[in-house]
C-alpha atoms as a PDB file:
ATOM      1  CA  UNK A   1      -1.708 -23.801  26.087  1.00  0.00           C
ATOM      2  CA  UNK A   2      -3.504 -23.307  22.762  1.00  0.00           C
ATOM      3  CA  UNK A   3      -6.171 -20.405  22.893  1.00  0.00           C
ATOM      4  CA  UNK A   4      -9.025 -20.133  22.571  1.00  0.00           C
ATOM      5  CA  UNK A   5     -11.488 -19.815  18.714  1.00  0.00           C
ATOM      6  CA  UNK A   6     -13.249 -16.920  17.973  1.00  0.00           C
ATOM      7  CA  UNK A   7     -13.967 -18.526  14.685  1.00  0.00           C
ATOM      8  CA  UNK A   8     -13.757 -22.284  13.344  1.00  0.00           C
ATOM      9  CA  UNK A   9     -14.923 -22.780  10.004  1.00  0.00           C
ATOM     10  CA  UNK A  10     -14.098 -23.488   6.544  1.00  0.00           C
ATOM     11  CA  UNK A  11     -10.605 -24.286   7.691  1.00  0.00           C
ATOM     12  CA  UNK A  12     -10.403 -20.426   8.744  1.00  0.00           C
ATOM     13  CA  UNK A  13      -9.433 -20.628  12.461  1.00  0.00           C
ATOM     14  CA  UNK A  14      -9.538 -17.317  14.500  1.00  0.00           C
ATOM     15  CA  UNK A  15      -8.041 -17.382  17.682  1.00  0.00           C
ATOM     16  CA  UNK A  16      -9.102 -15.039  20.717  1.00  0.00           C
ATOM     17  CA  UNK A  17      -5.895 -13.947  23.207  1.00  0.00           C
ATOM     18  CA  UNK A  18      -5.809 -12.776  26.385  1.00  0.00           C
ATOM     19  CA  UNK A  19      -3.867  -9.696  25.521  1.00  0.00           C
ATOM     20  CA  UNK A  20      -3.065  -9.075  28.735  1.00  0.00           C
ATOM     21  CA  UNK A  21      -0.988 -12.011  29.567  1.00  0.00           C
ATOM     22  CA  UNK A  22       1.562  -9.956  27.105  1.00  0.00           C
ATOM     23  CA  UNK A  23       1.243  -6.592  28.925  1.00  0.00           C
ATOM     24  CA  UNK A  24       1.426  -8.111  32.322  1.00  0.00           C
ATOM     25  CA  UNK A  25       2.096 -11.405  32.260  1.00  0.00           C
ATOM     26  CA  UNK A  26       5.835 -13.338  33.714  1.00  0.00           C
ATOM     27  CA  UNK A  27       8.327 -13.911  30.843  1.00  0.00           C
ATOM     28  CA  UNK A  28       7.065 -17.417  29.930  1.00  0.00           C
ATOM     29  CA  UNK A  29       3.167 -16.204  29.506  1.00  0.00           C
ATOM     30  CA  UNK A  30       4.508 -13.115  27.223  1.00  0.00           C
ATOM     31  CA  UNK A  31       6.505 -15.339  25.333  1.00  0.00           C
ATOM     32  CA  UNK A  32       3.433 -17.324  24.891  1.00  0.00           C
ATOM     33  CA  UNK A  33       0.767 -15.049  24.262  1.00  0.00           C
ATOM     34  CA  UNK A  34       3.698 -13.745  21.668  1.00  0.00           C
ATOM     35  CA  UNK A  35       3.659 -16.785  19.859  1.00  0.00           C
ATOM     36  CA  UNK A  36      -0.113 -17.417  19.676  1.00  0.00           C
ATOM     37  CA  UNK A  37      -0.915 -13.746  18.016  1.00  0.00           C
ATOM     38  CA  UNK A  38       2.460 -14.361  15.488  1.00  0.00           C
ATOM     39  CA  UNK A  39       0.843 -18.014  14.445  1.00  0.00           C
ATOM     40  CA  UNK A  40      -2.754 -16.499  14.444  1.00  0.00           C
ATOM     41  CA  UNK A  41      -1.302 -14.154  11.670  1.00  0.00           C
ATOM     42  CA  UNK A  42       0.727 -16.865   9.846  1.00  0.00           C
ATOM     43  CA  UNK A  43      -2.363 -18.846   9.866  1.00  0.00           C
ATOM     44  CA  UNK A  44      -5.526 -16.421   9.503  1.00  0.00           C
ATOM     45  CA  UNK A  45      -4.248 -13.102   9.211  1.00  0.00           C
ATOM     46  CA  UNK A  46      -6.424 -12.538  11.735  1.00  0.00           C
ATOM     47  CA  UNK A  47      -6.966 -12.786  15.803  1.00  0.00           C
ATOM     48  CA  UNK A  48      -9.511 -11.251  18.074  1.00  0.00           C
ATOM     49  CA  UNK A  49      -7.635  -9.236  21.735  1.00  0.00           C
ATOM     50  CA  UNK A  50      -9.315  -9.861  24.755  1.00  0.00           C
ATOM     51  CA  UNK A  51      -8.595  -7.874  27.672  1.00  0.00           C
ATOM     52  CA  UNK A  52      -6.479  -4.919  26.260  1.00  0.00           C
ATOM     53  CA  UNK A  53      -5.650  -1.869  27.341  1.00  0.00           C
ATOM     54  CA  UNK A  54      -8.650   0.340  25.659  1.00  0.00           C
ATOM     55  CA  UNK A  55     -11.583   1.185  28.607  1.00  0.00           C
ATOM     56  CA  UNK A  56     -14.947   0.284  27.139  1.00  0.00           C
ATOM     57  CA  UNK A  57     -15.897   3.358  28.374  1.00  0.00           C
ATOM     58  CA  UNK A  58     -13.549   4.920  26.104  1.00  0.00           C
ATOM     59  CA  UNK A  59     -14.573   2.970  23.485  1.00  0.00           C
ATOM     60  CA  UNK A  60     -18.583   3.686  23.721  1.00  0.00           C
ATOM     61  CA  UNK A  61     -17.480   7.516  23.713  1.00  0.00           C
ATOM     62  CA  UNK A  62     -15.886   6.923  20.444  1.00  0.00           C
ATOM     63  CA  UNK A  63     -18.643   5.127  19.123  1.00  0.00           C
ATOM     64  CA  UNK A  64     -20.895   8.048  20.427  1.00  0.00           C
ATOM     65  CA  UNK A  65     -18.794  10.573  18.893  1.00  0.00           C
ATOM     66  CA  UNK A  66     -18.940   8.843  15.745  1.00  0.00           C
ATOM     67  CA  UNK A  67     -22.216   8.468  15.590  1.00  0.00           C
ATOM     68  CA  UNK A  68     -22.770  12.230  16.485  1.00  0.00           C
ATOM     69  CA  UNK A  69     -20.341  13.165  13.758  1.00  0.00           C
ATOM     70  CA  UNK A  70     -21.970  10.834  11.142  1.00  0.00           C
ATOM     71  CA  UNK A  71     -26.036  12.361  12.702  1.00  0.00           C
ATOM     72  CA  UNK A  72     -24.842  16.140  10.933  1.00  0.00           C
ATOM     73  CA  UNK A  73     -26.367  17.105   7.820  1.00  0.00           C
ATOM     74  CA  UNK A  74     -24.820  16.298   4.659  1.00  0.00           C
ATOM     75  CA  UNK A  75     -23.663  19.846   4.031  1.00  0.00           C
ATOM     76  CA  UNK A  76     -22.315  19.944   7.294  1.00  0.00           C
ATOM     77  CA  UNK A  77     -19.834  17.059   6.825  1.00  0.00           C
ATOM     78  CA  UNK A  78     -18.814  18.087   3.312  1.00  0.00           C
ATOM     79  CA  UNK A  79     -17.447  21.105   4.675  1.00  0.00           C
ATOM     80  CA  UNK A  80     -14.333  18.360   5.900  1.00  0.00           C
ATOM     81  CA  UNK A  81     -14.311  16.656   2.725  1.00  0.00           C
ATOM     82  CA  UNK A  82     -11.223  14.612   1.807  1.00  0.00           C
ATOM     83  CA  UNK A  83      -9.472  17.290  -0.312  1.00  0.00           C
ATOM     84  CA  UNK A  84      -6.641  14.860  -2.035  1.00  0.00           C
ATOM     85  CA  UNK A  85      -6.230  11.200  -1.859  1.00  0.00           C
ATOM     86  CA  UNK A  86      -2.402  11.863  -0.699  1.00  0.00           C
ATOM     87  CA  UNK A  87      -3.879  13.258   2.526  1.00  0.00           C
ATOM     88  CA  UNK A  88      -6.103  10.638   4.064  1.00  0.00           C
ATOM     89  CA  UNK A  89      -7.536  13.234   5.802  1.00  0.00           C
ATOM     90  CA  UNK A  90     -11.101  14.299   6.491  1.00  0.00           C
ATOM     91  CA  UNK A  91     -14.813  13.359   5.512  1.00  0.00           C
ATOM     92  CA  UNK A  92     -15.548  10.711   2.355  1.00  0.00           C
ATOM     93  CA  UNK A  93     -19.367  10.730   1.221  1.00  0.00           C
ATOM     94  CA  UNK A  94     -21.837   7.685   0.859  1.00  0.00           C
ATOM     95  CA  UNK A  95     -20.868   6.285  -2.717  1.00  0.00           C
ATOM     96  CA  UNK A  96     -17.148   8.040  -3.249  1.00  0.00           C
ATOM     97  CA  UNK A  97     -15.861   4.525  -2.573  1.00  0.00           C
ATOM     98  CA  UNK A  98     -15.782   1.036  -4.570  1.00  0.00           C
ATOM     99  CA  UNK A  99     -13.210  -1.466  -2.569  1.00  0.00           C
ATOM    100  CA  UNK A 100     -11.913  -4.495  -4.337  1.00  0.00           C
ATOM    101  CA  UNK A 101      -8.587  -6.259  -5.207  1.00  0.00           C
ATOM    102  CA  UNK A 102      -9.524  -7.016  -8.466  1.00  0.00           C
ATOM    103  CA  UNK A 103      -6.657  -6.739 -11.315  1.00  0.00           C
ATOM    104  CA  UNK A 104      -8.581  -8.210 -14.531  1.00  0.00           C
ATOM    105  CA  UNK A 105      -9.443  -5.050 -16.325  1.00  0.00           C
ATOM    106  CA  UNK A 106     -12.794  -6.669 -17.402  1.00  0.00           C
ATOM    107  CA  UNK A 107     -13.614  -7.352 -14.155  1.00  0.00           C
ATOM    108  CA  UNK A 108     -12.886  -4.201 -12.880  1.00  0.00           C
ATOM    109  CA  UNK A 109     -15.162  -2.842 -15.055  1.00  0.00           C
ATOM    110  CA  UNK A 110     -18.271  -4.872 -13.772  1.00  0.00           C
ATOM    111  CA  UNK A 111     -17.152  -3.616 -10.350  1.00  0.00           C
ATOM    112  CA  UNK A 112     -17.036   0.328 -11.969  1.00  0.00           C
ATOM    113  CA  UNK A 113     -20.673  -0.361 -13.104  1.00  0.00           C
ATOM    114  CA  UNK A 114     -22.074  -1.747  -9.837  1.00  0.00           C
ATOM    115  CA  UNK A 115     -23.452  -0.040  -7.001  1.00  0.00           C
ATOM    116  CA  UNK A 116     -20.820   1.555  -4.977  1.00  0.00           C
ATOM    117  CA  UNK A 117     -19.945   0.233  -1.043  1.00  0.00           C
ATOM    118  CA  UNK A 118     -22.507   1.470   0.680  1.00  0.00           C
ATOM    119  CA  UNK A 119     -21.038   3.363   3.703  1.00  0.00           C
ATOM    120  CA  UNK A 120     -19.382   7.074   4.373  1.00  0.00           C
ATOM    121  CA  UNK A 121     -16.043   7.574   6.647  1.00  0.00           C
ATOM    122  CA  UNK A 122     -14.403   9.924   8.532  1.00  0.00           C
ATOM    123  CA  UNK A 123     -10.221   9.906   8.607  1.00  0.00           C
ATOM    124  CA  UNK A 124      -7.776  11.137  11.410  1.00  0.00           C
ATOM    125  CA  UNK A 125      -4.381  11.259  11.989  1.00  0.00           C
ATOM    126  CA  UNK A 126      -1.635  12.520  13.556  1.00  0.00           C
ATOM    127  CA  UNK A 127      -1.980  16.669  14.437  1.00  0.00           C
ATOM    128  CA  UNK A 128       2.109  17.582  13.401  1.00  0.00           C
ATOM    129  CA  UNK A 129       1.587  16.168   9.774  1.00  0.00           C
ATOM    130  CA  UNK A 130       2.809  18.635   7.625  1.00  0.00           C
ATOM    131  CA  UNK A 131       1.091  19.752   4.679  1.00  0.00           C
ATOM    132  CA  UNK A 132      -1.829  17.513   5.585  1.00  0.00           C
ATOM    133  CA  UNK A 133      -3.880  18.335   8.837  1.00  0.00           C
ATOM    134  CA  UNK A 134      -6.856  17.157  10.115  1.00  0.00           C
ATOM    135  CA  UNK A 135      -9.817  18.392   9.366  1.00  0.00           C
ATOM    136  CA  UNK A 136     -12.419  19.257  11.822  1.00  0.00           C
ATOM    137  CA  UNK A 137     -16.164  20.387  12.529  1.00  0.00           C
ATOM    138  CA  UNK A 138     -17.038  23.560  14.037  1.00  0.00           C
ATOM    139  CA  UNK A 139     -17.712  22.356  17.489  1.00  0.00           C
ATOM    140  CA  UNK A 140     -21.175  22.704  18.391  1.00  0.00           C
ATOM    141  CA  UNK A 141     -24.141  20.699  20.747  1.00  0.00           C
ATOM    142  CA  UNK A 142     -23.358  17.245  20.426  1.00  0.00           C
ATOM    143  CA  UNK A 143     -19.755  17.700  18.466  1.00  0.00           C
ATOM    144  CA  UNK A 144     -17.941  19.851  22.072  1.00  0.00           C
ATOM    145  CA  UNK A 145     -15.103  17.837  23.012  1.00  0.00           C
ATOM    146  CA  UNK A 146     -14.934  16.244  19.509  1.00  0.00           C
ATOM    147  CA  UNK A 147     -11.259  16.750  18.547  1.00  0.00           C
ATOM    148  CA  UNK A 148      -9.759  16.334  22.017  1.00  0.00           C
ATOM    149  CA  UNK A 149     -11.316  13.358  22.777  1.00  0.00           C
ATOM    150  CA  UNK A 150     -10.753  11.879  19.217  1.00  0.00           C
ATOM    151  CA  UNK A 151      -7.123  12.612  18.790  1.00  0.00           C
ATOM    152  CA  UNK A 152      -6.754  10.865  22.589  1.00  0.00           C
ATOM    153  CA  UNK A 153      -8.710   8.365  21.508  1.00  0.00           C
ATOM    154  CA  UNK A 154      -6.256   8.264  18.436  1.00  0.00           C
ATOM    155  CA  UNK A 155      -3.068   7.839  21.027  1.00  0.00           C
ATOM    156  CA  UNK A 156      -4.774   5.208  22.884  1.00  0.00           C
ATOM    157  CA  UNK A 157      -4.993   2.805  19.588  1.00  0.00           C
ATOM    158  CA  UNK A 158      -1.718   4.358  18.745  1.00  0.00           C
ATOM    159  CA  UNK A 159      -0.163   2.961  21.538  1.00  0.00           C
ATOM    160  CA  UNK A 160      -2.069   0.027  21.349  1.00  0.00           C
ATOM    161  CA  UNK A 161      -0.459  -0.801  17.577  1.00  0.00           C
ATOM    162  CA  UNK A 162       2.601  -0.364  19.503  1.00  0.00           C
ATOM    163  CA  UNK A 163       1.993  -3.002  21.733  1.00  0.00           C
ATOM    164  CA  UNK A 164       0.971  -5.626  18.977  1.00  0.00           C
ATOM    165  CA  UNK A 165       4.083  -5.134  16.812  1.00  0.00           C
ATOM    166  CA  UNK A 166       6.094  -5.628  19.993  1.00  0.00           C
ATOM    167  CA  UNK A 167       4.603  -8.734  20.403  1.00  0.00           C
ATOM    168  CA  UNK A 168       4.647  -9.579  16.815  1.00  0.00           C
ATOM    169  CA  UNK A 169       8.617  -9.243  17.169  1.00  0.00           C
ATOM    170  CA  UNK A 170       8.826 -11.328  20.778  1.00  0.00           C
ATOM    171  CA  UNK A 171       7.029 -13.919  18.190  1.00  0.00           C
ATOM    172  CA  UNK A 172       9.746 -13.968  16.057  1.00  0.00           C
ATOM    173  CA  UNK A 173      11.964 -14.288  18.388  1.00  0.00           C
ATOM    174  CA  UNK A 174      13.436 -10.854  17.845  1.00  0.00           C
ATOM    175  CA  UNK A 175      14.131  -7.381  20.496  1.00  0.00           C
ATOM    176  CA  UNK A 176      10.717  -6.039  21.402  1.00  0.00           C
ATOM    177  CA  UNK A 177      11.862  -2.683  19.837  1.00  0.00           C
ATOM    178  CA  UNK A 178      12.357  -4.241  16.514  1.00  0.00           C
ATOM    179  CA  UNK A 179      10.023  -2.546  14.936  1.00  0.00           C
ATOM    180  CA  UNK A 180       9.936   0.936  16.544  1.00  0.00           C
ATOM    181  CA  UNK A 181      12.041   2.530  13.942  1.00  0.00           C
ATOM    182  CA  UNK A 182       8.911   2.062  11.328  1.00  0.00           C
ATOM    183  CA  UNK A 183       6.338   3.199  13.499  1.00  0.00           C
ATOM    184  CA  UNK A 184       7.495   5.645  15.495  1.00  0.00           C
ATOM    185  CA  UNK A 185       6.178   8.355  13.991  1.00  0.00           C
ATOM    186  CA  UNK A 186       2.660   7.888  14.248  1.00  0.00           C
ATOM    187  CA  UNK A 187       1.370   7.916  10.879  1.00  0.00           C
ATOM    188  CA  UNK A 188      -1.488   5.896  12.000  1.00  0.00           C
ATOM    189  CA  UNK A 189      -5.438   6.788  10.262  1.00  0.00           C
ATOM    190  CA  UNK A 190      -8.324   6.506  12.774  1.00  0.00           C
ATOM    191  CA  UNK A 191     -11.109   5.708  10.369  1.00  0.00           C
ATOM    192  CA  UNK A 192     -14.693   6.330  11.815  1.00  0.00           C
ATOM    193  CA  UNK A 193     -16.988   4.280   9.747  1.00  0.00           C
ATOM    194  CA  UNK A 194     -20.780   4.451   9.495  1.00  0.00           C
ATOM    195  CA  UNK A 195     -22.878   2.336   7.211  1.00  0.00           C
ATOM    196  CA  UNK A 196     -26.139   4.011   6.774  1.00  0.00           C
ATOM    197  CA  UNK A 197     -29.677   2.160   7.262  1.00  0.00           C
ATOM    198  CA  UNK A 198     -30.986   0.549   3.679  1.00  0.00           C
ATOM    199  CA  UNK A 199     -33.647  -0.613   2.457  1.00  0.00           C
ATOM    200  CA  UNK A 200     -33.415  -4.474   1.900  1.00  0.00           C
ATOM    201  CA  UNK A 201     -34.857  -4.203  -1.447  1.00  0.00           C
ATOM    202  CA  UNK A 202     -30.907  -2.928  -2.449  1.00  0.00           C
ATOM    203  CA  UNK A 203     -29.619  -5.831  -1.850  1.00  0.00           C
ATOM    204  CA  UNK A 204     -32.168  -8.103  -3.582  1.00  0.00           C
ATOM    205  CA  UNK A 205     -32.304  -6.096  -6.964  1.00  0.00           C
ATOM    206  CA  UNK A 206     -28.492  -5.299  -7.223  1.00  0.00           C
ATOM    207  CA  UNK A 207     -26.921  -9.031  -6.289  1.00  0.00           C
ATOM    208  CA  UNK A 208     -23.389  -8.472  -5.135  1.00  0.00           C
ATOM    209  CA  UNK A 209     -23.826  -5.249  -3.434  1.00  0.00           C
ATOM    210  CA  UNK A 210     -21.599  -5.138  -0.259  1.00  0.00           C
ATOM    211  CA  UNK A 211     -21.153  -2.363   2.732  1.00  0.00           C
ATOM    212  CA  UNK A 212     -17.888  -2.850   2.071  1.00  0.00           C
ATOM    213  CA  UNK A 213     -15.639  -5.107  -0.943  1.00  0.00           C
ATOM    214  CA  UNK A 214     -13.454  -7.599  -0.494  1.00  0.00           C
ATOM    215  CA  UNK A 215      -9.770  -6.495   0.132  1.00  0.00           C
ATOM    216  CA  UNK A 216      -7.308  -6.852   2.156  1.00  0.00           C
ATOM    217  CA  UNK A 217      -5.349  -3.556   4.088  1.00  0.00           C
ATOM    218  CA  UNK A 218      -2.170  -2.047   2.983  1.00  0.00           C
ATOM    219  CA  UNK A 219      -0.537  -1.038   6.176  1.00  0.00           C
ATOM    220  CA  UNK A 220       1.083  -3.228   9.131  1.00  0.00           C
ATOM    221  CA  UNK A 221      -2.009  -4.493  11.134  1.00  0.00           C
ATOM    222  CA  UNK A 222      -5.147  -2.876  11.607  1.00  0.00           C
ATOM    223  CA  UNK A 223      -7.248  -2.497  15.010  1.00  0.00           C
ATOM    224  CA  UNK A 224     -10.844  -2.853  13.785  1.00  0.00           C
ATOM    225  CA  UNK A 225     -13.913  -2.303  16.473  1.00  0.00           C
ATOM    226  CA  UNK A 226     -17.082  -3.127  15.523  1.00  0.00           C
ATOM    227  CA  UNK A 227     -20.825  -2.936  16.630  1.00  0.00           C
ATOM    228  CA  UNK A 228     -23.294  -5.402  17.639  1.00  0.00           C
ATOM    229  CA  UNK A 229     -24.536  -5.389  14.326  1.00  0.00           C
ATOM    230  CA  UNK A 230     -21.582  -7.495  12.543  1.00  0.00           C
ATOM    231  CA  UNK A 231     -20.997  -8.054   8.766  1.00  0.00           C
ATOM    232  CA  UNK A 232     -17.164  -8.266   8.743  1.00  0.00           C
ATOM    233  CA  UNK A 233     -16.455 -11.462   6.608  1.00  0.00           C
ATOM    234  CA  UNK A 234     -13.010 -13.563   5.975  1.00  0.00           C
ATOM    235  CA  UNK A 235     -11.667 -15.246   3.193  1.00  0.00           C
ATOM    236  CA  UNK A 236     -11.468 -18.325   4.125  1.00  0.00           C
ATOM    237  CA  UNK A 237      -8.264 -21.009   2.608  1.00  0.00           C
ATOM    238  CA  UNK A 238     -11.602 -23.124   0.610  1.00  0.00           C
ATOM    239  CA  UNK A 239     -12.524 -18.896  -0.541  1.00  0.00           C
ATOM    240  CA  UNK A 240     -15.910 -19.032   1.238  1.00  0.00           C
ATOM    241  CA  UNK A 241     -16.283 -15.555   3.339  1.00  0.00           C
ATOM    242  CA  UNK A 242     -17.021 -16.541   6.851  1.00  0.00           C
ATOM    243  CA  UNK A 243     -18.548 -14.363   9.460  1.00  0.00           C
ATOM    244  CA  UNK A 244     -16.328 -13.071  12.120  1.00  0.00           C
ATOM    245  CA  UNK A 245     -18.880 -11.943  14.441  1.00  0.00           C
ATOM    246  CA  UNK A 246     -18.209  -9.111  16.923  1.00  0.00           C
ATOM    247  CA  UNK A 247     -17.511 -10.243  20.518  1.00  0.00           C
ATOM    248  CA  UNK A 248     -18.241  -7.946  23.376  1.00  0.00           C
ATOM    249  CA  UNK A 249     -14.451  -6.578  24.899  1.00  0.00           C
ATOM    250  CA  UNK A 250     -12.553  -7.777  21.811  1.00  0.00           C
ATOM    251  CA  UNK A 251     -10.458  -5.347  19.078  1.00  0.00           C
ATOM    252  CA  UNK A 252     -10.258  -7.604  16.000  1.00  0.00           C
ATOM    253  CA  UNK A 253      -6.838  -7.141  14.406  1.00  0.00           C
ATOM    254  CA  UNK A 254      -5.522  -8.174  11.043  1.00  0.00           C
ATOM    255  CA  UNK A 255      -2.472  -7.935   9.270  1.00  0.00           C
ATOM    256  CA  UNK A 256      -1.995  -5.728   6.091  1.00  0.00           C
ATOM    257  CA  UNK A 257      -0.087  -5.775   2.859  1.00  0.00           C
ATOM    258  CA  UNK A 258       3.214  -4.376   4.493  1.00  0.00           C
ATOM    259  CA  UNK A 259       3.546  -6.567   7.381  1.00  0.00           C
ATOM    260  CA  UNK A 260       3.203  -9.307   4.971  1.00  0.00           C
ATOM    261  CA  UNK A 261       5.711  -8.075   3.136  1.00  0.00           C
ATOM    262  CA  UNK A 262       7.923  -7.256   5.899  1.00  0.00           C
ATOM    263  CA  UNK A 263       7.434 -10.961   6.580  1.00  0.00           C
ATOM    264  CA  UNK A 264       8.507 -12.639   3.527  1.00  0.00           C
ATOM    265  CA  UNK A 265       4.527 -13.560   3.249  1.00  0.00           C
ATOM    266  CA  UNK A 266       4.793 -15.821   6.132  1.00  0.00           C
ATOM    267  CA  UNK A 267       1.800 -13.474   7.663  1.00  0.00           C
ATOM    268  CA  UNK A 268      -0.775 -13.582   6.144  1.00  0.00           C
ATOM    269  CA  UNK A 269      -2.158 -10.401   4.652  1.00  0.00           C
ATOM    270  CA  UNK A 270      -6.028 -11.674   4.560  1.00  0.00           C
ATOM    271  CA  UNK A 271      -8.971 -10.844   2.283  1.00  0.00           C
ATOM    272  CA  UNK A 272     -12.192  -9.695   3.776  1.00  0.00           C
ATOM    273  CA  UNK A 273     -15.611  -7.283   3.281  1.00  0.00           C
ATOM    274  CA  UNK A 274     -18.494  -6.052   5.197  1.00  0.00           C
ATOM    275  CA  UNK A 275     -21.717  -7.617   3.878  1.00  0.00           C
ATOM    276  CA  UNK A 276     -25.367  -7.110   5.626  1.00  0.00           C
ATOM    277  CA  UNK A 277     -26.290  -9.705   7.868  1.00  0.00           C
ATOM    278  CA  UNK A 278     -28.866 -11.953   7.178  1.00  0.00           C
ATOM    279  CA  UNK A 279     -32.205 -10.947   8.301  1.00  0.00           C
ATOM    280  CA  UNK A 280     -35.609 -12.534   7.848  1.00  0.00           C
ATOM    281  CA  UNK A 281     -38.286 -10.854   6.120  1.00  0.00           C
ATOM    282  CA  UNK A 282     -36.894  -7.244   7.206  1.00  0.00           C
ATOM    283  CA  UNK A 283     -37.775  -4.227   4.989  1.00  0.00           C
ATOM    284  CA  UNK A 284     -34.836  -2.087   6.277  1.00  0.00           C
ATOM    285  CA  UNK A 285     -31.205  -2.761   7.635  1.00  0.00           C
ATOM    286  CA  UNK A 286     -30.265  -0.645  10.560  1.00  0.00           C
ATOM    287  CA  UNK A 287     -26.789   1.679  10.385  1.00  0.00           C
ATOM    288  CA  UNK A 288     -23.918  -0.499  11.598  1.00  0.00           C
ATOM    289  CA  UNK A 289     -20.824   1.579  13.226  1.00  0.00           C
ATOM    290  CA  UNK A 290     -17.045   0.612  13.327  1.00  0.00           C
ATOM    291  CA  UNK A 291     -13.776   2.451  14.142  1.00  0.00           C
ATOM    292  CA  UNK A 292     -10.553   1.020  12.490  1.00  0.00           C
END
C-alpha cells in the first residue's frame, strides 16, 4: 500500500508514514513501512512521521522552553556563546550565520556581501563529551527545569534517530542493528532555532534574503519540528523550492550528506532553506520556532 503525500509538486513527492506501523506493527507492516521511508529518501530525501513516539506534550514543552530561552536579553544569552566551531556547543547570535552550498568563489562572494540568515540558535548535545560540554543558563523564572528537561528531551529524539536508521537498514534489507556501531554514541546536536519577527520591508529592499540558505545537512538524517508558521522549502528535481508545510503530529526528517554517502548516493541528500511565507500587505513577520 503506497502512502500517503505530504507534498506533490514539481515532481518533488513527499510521502507521510505511519511511523508506528514500524514500532508496532506484524513483520509484513514493518517491512513495509521500512521500505516506504528507504524509497521516500531515494526519491526526495525527505518524508514526514506520523504517529511517533515523541508526546506532543513533550514537544510543546520544548517549544516553550525554547521560546523562553530565546525571550532572555541579548547579554544574557551571550554569556553561552558558541566558544569554537569544533564544539557545536552553546548560543549563536542573530547574523553569525550565512548558509549556502555554494563553491564558485565569485558567488560566494555575493553571498559574503548579502544580508546574513536571519535567525539565532541554541546547540545541545550529549553531557559526557569531553572537552566540549554544554553550555547552560543560570536557571532562573521561566529557565527552572531548563537543562533536565532539554537533555531528556535530547534522549527522546536520540532514541528516535535510532529508530529511523533501524528502519532505514530493514529497507535495505539488512540486520536492524546495522547501523548501531555509528551511532551509538550519541553525538547527536539538538538545535533550538528561533527566527526573530522582521519587518517586511527586509525582504523587499534586500531581494534574496532568506531565514535560512539553501543547503543540505551533513550528518545521517535530521529530525526537524517546526511551527505553525512554516517556511521550510525543498529543492525540487525541475530546482524550484517547494513549500513543505508543517503538519500538526508530524517530525519532518531528511537525509544528510553522510547517509548519502554511506549509501553510494542512492539517498538522496536534499537541498532546502527557510524563506518567509508569503503574506499580503503585512508590515511585520512574526518569530517562527523550530527544533532540529
Amino acid at each position: 500500500m503506497a502512502p500517503d503525500l505530504a507534498v506533490s509538486k514539481e515532481g518533488l513527492s513527499i510521502p507521510l508514514i505511519d511511523f508506528s506501523r514500524f514500532l508496532s506493527g506484524t513483520p509484513p507492516e514493518r517491512s513495509e513501512t521500512a521500505n516506504a521511508i528507504l524509497d521516500g529518501f531515494k526519491t526526495a530525501g525527505f518524508i514526514y512521521l506520523k504517529n511517533h513516539p515523541i508526546l506532543p506534550k513533550d514537544l510543546r514543552h520544548a517549544f516553550d522552553l525554547s521560546a523562553h530561552f530565546f525571550n532572555q536579553p541579548l547579554e544574557k544569552k551571550m554569556e553561552v556563546v558558541w566558544t569554537t566551531p569544533e564544539a557545536n556547543r552553546g548560543y549563536s547570535a542573530p547574523g553569525r550565520e550565512k548558509v549556502s552550498q555554494l563553491e564558485d568563489i565569485h558567488e560566494v562572494e555575493k553571498v559574503r556581501a548579502a544580508l546574513p540568515d536571519l535567525k539565532e540558535s541554541l546547540e545541545i548535545g550529549r553531557e559526557d563529551e569531553p572537552g566540549y560540554p554544554n553550555r547552560w543558563l543560570e536557571e532562573m523564572g521561566d529557565l527552572v527545569g531548563f537543562r533536565k528537561d532539554m537533555l531528556g528531551f535530547f534522549e527522546q529524539c536520540r532514541q528516535l534517530h535510532v529508530q529511523v536508521m533501524k528502519a532505514i537498514a530493514v529497507g535495505m534489507k539488512l540486520d536492524d542493528s546495522f547501523f548501531d556501531p555509528f551511532i551509538d554514541v550519541g553525538d547527536n546536536t539538538l538545535r533550538l532555532l528561533h527566527y526573530p519577527a522582521v519587518q517586511s520591508d527586509i525582504f523587499k529592499t534586500n531581494p534574496g534574503t532568506v531565514r535560512a540558505g539553501a543547503h543540505s545537512d551533513y550528518g545521517s538524517i535530521t529530525l526537524l519540528f517546526q511551527d505553525a508558521r512554516g517556511g521550510l522549502q525543498v529543492k525540487s528535481p525541475t530546482g524550484q523550492f517547494v513549500d513543505a508545510t508543517p503538519i500538526e503530529g508530524t517530525v519532518v526528517v531528511n537525509a544528510g550528506d553522510l547517509l548519502a554517502r554511506w549509501s553510494n548516493d542512492t539517498i538522496k541528500s536534499t537541498i532546502h532553506r527557510v524563506v518567509e511565507p508569503s503574506q499580503k500587505q503585512a508590515e511585520s513577520y512574526p518569530p517562527r520556532y523550530s527544533i532540529a
